[in-house]
PDB file of N, CA and C in Angstrom:
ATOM      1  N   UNK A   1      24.706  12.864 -75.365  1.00  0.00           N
ATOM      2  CA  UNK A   1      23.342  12.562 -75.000  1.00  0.00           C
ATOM      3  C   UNK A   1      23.084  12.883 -73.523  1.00  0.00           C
ATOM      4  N   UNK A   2      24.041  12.531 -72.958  1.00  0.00           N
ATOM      5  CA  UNK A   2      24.022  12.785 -71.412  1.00  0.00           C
ATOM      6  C   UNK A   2      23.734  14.667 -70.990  1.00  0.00           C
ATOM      7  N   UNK A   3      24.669  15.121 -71.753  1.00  0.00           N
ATOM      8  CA  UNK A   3      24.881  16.826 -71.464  1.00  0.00           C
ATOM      9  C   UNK A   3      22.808  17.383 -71.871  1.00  0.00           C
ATOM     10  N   UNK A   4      22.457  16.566 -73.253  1.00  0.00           N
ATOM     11  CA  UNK A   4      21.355  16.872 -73.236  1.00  0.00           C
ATOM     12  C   UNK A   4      20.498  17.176 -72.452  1.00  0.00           C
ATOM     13  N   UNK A   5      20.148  15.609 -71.741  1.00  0.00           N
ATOM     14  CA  UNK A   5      19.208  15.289 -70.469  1.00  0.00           C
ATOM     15  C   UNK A   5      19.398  16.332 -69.390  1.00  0.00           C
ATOM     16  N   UNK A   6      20.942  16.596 -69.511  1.00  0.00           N
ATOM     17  CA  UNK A   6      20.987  17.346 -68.223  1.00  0.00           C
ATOM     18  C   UNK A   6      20.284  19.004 -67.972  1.00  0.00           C
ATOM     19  N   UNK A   7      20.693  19.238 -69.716  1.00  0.00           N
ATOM     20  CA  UNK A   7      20.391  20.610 -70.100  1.00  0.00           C
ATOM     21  C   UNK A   7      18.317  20.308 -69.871  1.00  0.00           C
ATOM     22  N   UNK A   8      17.763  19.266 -70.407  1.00  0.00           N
ATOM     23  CA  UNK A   8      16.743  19.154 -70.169  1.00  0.00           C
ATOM     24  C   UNK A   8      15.712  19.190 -68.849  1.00  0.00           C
ATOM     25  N   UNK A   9      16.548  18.320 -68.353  1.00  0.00           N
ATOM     26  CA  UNK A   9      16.259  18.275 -66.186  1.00  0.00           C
ATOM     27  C   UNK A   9      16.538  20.063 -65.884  1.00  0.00           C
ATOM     28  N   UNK A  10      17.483  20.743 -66.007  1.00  0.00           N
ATOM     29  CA  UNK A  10      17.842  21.964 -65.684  1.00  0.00           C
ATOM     30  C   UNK A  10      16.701  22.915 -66.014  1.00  0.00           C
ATOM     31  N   UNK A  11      16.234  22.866 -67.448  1.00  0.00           N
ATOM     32  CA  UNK A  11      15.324  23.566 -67.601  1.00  0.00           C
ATOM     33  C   UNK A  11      13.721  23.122 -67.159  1.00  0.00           C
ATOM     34  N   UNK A  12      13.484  21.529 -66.596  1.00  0.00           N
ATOM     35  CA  UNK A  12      12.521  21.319 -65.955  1.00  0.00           C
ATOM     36  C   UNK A  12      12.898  22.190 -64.510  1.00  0.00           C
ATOM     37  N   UNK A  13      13.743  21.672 -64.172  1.00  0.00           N
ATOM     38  CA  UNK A  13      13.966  22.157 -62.554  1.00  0.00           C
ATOM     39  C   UNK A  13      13.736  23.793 -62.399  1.00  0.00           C
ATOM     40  N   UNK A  14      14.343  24.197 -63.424  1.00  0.00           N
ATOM     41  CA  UNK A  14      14.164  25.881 -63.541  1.00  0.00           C
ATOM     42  C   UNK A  14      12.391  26.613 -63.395  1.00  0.00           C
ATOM     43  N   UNK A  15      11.955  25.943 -64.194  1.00  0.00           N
ATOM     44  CA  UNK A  15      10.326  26.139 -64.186  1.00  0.00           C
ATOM     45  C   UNK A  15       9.369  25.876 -62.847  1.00  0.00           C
ATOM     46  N   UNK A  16      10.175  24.940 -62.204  1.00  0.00           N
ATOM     47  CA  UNK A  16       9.998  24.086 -61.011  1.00  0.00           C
ATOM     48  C   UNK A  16       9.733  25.291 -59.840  1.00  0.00           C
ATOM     49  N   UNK A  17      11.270  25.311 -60.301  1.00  0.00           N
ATOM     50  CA  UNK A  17      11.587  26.394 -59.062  1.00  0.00           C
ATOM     51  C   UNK A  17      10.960  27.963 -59.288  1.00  0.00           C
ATOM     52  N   UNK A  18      10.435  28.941 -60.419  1.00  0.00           N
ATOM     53  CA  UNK A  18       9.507  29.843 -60.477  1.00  0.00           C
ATOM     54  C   UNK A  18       8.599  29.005 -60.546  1.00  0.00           C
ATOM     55  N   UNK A  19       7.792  28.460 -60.504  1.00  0.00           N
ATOM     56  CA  UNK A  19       6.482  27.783 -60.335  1.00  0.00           C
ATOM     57  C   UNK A  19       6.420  28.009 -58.756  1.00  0.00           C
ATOM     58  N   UNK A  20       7.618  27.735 -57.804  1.00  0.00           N
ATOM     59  CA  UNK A  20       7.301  27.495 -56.464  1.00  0.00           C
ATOM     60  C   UNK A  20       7.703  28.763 -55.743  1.00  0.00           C
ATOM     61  N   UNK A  21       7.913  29.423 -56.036  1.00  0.00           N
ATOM     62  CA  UNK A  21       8.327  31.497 -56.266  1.00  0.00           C
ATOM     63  C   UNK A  21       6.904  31.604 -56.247  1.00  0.00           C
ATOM     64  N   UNK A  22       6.361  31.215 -57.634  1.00  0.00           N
ATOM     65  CA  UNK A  22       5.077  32.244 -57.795  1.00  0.00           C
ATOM     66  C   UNK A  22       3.739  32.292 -56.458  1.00  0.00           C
ATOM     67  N   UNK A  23       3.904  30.352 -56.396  1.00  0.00           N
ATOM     68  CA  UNK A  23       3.319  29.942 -55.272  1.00  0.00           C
ATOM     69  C   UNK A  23       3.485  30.596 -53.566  1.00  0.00           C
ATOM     70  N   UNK A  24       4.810  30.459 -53.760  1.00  0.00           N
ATOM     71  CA  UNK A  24       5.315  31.436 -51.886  1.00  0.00           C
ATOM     72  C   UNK A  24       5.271  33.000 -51.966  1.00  0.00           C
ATOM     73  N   UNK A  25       4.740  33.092 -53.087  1.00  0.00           N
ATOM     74  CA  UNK A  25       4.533  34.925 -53.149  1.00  0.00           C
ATOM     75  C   UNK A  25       2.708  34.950 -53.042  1.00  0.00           C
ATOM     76  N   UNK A  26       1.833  34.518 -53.693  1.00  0.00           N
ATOM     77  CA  UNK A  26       0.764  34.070 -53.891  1.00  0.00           C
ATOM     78  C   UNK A  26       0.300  33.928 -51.662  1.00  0.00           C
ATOM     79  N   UNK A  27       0.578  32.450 -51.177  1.00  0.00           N
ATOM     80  CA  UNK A  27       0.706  32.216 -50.029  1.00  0.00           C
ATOM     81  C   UNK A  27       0.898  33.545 -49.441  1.00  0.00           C
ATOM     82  N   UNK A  28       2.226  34.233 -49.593  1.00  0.00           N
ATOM     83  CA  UNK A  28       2.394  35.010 -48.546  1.00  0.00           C
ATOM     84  C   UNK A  28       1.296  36.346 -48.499  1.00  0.00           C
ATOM     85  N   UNK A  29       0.846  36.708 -49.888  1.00  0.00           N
ATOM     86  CA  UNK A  29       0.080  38.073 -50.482  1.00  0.00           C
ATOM     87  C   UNK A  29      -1.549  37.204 -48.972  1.00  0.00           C
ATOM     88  N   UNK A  30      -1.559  35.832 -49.629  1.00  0.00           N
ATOM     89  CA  UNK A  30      -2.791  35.762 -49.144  1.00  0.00           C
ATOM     90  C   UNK A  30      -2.958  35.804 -47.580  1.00  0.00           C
ATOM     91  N   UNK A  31      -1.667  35.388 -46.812  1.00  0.00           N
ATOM     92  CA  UNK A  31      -1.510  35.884 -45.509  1.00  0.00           C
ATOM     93  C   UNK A  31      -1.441  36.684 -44.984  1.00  0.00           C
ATOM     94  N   UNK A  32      -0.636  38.230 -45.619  1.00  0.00           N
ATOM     95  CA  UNK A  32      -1.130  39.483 -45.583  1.00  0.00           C
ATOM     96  C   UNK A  32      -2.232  39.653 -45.348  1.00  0.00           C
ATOM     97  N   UNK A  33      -3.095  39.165 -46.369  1.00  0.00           N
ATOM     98  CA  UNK A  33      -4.467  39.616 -46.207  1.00  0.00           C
ATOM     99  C   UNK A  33      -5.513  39.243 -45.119  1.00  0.00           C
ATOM    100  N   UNK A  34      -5.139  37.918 -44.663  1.00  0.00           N
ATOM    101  CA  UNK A  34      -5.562  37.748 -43.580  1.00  0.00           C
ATOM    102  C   UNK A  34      -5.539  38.210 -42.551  1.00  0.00           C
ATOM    103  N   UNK A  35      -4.444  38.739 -42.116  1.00  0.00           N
ATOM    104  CA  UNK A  35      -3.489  39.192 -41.255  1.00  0.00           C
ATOM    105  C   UNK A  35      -4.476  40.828 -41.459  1.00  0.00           C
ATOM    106  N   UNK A  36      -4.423  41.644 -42.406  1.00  0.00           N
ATOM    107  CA  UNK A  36      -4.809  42.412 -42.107  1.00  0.00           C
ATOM    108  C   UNK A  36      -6.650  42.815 -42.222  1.00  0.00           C
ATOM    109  N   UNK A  37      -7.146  41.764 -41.839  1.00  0.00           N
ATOM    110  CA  UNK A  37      -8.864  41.595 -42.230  1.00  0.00           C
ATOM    111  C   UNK A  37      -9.199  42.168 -40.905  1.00  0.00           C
ATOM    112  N   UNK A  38      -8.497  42.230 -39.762  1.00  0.00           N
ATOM    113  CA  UNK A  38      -8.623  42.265 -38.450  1.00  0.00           C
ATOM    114  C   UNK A  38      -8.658  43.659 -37.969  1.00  0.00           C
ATOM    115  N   UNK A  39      -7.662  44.550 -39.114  1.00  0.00           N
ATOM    116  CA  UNK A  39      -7.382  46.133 -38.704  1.00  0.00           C
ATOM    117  C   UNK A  39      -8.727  46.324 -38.205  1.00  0.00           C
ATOM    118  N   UNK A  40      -7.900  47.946 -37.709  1.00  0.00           N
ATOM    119  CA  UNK A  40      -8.791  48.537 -36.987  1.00  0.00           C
ATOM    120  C   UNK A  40      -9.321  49.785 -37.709  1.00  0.00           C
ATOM    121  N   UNK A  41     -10.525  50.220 -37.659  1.00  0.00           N
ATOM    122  CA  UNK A  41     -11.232  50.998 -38.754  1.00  0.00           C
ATOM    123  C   UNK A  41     -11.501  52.551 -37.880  1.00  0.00           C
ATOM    124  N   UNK A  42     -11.242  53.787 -38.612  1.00  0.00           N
ATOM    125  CA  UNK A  42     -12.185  55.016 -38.085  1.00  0.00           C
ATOM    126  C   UNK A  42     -13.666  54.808 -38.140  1.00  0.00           C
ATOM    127  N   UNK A  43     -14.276  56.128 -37.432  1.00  0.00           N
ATOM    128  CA  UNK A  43     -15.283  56.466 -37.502  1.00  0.00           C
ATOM    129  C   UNK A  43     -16.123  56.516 -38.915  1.00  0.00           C
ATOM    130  N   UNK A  44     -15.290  57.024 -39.893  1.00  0.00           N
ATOM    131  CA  UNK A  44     -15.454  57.682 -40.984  1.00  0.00           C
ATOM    132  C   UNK A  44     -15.587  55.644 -42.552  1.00  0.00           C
ATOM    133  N   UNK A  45     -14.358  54.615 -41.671  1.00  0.00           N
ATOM    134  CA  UNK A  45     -14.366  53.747 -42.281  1.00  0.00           C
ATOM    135  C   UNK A  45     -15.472  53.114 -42.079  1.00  0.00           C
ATOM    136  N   UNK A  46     -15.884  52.973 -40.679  1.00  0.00           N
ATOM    137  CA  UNK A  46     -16.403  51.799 -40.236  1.00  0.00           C
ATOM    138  C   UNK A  46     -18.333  52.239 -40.736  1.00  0.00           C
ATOM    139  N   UNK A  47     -18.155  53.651 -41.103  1.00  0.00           N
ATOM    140  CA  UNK A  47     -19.396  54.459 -41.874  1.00  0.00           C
ATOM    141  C   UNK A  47     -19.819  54.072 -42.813  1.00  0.00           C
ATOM    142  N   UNK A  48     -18.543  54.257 -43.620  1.00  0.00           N
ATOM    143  CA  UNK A  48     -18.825  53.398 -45.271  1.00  0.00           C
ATOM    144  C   UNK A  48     -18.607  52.459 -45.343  1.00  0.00           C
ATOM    145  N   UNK A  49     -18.046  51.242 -44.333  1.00  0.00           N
ATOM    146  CA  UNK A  49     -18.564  49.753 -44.827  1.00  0.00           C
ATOM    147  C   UNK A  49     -19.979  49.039 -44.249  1.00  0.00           C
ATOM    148  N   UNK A  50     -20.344  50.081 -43.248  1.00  0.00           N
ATOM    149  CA  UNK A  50     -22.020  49.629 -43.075  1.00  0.00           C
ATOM    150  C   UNK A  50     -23.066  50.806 -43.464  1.00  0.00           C
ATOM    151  N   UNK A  51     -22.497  51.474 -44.449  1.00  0.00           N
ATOM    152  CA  UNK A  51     -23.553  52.379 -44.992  1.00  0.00           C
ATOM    153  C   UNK A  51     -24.422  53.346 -43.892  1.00  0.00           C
ATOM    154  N   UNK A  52     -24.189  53.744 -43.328  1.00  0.00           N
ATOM    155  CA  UNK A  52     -24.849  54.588 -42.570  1.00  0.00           C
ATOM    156  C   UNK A  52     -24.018  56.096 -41.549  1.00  0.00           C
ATOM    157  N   UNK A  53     -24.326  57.175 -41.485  1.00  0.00           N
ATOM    158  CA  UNK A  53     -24.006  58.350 -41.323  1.00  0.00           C
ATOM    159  C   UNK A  53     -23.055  57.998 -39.622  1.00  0.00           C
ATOM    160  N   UNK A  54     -22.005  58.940 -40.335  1.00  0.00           N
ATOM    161  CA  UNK A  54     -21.128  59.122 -39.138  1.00  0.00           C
ATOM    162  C   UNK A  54     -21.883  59.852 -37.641  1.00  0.00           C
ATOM    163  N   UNK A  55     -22.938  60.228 -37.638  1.00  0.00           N
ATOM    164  CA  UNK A  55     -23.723  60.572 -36.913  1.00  0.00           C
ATOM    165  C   UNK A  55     -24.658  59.165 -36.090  1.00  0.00           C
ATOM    166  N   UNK A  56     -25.004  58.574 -37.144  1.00  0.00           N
ATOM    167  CA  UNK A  56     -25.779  57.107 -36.722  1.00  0.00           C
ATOM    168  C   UNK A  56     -24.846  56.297 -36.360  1.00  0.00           C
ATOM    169  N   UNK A  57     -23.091  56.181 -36.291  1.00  0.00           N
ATOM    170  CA  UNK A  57     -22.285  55.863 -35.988  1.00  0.00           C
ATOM    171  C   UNK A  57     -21.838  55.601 -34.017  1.00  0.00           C
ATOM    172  N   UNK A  58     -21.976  57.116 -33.964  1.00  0.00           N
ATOM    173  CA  UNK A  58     -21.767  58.021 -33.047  1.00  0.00           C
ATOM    174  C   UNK A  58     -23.019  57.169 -31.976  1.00  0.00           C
ATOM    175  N   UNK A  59     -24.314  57.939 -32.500  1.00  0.00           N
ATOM    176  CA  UNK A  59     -25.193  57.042 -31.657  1.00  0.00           C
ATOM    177  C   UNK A  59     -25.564  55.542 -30.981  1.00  0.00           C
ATOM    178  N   UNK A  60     -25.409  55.204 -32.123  1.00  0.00           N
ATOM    179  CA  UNK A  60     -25.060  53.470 -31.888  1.00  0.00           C
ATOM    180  C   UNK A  60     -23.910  53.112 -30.575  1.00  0.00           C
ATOM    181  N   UNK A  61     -22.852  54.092 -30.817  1.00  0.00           N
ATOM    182  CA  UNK A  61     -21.771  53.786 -29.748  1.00  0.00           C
ATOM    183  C   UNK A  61     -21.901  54.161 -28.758  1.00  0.00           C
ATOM    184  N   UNK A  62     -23.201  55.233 -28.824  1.00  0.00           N
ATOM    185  CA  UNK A  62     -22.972  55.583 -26.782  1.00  0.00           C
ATOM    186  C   UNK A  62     -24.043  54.676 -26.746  1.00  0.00           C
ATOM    187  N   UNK A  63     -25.310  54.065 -27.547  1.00  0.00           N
ATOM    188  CA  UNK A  63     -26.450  53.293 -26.967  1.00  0.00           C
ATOM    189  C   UNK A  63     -25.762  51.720 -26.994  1.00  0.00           C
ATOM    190  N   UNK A  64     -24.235  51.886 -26.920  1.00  0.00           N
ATOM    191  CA  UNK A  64     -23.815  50.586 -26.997  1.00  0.00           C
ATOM    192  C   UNK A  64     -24.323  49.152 -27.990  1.00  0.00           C
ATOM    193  N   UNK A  65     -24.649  49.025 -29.253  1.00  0.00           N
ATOM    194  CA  UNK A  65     -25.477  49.074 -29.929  1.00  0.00           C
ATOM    195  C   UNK A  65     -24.736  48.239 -31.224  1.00  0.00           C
ATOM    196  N   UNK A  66     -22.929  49.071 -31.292  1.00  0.00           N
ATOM    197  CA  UNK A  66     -22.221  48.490 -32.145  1.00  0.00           C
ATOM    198  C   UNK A  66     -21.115  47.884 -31.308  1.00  0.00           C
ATOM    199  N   UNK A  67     -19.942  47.209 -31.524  1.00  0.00           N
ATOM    200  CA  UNK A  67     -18.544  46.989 -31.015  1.00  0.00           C
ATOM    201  C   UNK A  67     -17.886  48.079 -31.223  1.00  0.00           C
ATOM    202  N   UNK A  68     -17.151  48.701 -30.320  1.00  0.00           N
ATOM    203  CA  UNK A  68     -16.094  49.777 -30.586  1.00  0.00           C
ATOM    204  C   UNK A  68     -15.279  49.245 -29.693  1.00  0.00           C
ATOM    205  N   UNK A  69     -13.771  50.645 -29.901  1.00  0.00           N
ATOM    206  CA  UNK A  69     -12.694  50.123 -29.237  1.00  0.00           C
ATOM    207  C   UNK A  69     -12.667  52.357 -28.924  1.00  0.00           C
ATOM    208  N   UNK A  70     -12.488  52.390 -27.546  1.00  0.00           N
ATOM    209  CA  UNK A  70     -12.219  54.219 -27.376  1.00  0.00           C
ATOM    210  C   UNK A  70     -10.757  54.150 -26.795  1.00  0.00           C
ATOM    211  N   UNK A  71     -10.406  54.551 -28.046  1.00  0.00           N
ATOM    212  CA  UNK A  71      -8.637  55.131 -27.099  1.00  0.00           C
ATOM    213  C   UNK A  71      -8.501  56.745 -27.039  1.00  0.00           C
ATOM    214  N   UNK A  72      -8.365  57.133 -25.712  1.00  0.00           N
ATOM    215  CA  UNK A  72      -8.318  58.705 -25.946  1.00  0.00           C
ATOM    216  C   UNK A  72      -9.895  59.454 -25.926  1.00  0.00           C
ATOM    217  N   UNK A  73     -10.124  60.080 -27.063  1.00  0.00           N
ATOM    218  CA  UNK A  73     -11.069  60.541 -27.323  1.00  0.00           C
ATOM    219  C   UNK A  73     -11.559  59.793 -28.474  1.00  0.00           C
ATOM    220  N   UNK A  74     -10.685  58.857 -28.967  1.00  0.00           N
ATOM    221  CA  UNK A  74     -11.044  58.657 -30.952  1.00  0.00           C
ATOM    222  C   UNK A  74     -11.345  57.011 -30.575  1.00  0.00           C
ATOM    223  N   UNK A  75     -12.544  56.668 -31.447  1.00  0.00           N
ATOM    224  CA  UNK A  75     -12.900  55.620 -31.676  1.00  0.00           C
ATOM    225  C   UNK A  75     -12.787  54.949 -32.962  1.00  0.00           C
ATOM    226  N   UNK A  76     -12.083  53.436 -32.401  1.00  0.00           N
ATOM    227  CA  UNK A  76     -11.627  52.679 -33.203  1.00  0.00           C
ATOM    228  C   UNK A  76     -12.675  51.461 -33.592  1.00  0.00           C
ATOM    229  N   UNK A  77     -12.861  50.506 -34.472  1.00  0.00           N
ATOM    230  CA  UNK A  77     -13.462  49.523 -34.707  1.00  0.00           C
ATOM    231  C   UNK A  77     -13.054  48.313 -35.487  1.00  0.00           C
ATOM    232  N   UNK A  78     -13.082  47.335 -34.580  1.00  0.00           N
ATOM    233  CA  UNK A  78     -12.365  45.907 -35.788  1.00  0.00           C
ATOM    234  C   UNK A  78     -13.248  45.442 -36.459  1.00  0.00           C
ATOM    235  N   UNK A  79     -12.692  45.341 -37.785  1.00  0.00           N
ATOM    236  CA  UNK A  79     -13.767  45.294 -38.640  1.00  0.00           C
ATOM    237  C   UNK A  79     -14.018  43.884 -39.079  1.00  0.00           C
ATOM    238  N   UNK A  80     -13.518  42.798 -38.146  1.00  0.00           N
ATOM    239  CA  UNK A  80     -14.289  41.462 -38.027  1.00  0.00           C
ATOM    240  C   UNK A  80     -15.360  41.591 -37.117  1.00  0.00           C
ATOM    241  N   UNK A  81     -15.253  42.848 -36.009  1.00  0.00           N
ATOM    242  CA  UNK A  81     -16.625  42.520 -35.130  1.00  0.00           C
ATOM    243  C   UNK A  81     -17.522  43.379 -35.838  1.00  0.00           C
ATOM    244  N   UNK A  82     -17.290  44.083 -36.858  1.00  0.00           N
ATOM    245  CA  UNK A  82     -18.408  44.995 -37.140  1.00  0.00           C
ATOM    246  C   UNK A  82     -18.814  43.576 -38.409  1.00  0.00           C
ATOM    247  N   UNK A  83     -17.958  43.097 -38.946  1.00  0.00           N
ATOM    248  CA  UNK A  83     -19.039  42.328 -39.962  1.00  0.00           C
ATOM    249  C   UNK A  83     -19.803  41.656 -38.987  1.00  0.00           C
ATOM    250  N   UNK A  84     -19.710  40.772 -38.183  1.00  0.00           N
ATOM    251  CA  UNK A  84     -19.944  39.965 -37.078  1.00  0.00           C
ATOM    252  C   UNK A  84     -21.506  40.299 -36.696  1.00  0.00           C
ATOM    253  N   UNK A  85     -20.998  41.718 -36.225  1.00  0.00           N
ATOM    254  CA  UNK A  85     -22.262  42.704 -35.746  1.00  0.00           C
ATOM    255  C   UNK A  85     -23.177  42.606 -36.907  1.00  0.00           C
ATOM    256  N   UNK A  86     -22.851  43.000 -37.838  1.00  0.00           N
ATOM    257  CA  UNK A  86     -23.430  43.016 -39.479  1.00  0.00           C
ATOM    258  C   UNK A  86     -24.514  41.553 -39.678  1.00  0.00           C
ATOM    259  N   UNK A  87     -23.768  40.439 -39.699  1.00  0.00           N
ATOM    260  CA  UNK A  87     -24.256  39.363 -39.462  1.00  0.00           C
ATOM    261  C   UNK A  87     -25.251  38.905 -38.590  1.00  0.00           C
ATOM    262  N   UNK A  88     -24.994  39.305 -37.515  1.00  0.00           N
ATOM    263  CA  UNK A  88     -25.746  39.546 -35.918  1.00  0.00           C
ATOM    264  C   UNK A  88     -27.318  39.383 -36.683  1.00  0.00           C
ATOM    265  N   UNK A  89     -27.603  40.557 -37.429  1.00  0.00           N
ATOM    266  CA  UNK A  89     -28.760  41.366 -37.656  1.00  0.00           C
ATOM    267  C   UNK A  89     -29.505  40.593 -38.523  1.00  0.00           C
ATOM    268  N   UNK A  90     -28.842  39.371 -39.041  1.00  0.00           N
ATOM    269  CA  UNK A  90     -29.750  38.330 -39.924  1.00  0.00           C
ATOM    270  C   UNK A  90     -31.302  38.045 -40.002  1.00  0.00           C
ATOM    271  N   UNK A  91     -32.291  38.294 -41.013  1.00  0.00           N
ATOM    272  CA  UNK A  91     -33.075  37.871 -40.736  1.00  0.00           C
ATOM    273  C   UNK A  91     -33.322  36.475 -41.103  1.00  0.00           C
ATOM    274  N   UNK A  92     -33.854  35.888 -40.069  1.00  0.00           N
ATOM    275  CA  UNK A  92     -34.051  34.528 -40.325  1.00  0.00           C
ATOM    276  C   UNK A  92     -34.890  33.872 -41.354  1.00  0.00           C
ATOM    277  N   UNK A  93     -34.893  33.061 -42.111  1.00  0.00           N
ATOM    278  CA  UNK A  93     -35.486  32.582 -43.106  1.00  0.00           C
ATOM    279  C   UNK A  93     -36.806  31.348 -42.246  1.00  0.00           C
ATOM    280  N   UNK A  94     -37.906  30.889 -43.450  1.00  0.00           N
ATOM    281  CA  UNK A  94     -38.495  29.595 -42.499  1.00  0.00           C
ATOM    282  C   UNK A  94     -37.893  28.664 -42.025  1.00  0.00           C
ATOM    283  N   UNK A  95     -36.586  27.975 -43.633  1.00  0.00           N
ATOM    284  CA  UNK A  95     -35.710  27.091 -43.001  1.00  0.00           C
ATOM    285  C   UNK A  95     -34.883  27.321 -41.894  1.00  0.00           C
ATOM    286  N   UNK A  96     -34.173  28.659 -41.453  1.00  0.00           N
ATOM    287  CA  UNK A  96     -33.745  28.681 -40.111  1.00  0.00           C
ATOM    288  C   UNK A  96     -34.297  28.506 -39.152  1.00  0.00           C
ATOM    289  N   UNK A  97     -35.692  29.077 -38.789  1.00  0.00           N
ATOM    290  CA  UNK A  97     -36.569  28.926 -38.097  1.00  0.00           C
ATOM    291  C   UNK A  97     -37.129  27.395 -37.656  1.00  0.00           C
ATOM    292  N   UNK A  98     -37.429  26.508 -38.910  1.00  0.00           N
ATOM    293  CA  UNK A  98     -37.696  25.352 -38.780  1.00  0.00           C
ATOM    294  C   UNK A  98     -36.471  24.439 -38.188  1.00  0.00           C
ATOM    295  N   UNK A  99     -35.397  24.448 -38.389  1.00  0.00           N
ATOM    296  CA  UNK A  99     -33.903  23.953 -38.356  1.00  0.00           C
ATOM    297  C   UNK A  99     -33.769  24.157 -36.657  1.00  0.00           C
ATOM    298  N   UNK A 100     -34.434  25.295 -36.195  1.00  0.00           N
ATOM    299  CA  UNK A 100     -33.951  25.451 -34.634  1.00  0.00           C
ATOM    300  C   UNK A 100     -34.769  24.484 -33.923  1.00  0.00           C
ATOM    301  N   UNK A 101     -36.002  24.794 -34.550  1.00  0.00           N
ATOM    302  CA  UNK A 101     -37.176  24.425 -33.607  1.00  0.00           C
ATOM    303  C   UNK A 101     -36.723  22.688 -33.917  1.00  0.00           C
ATOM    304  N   UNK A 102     -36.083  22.001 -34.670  1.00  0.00           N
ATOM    305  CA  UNK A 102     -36.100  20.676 -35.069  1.00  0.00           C
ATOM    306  C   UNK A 102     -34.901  20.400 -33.903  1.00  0.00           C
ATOM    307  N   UNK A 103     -33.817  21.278 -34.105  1.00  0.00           N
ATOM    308  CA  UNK A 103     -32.612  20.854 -32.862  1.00  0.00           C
ATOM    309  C   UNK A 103     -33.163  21.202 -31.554  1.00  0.00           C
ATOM    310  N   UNK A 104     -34.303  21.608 -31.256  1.00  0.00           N
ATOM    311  CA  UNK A 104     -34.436  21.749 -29.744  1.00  0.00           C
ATOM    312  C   UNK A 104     -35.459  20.234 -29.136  1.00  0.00           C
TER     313      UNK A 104
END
C-alpha cells in the first residue's frame, strides 16, 4: 500500500514539475518580448507601423516632428517612442476635455 502512494505522489509531483516547465518557459517567452518591444526600427519599419511613405518619414525627421535616433548616415527609431509619438496625436474626446477642465 505504501509503494502505491508513493508511485501516486511521484506521478502527482511529475505533473507538478512540467506544469512549472511550462510556466518558466511561458514567463521567460513573455520577457523576451518585453525586452524586445524597445528595439530599434529602420526607416522602411518604422513606415509600415505608422502607415505612411518612407518619404513622409524622411520629412518628419528633418522638421523634427517624429523621435529618431541618427547613427552615421542611417536612421534608427524606438518603437516605444514612435507608439508614444502615435499616441501623442490623440484626439481628445468631450469626456477628456471635461475631465481636464474639472482637475484644474
Amino acid at each position: 500500500m505504501k509503494n502505491g502512494k508513493q508511485q501516486k505522489n511521484s506521478k502527482i509531483l511529475a505533473k507538478i514539475l512540467c506544469m512549472l516547465e511550462r510556466i518558466e518557459t511561458m514567463v521567460e517567452n513573455f520577457s523576451s518580448e518585453k525586452s524586445s518591444e524597445d528595439n530599434l526600427l529602420t526607416v522602411d519599419q518604422t513606415s509600415k507601423l505608422v502607415k505612411l511613405s518612407i518619404s513622409t518619414i524622411y520629412s518628419k525627421v528633418s522638421r523634427k516632428e517624429i523621435p529618431a535616433f541618427k547613427i552615421g548616415k542611417r536612421l534608427y527609431f524606438s518603437k516605444n517612442e514612435i507608439i508614444a509619438w502615435i499616441k501623442s496625436g490623440k484626439i481628445k474626446t468631450i469626456a477628456d476635455i471635461r475631465n481636464e477642465i474639472n482637475r484644474r
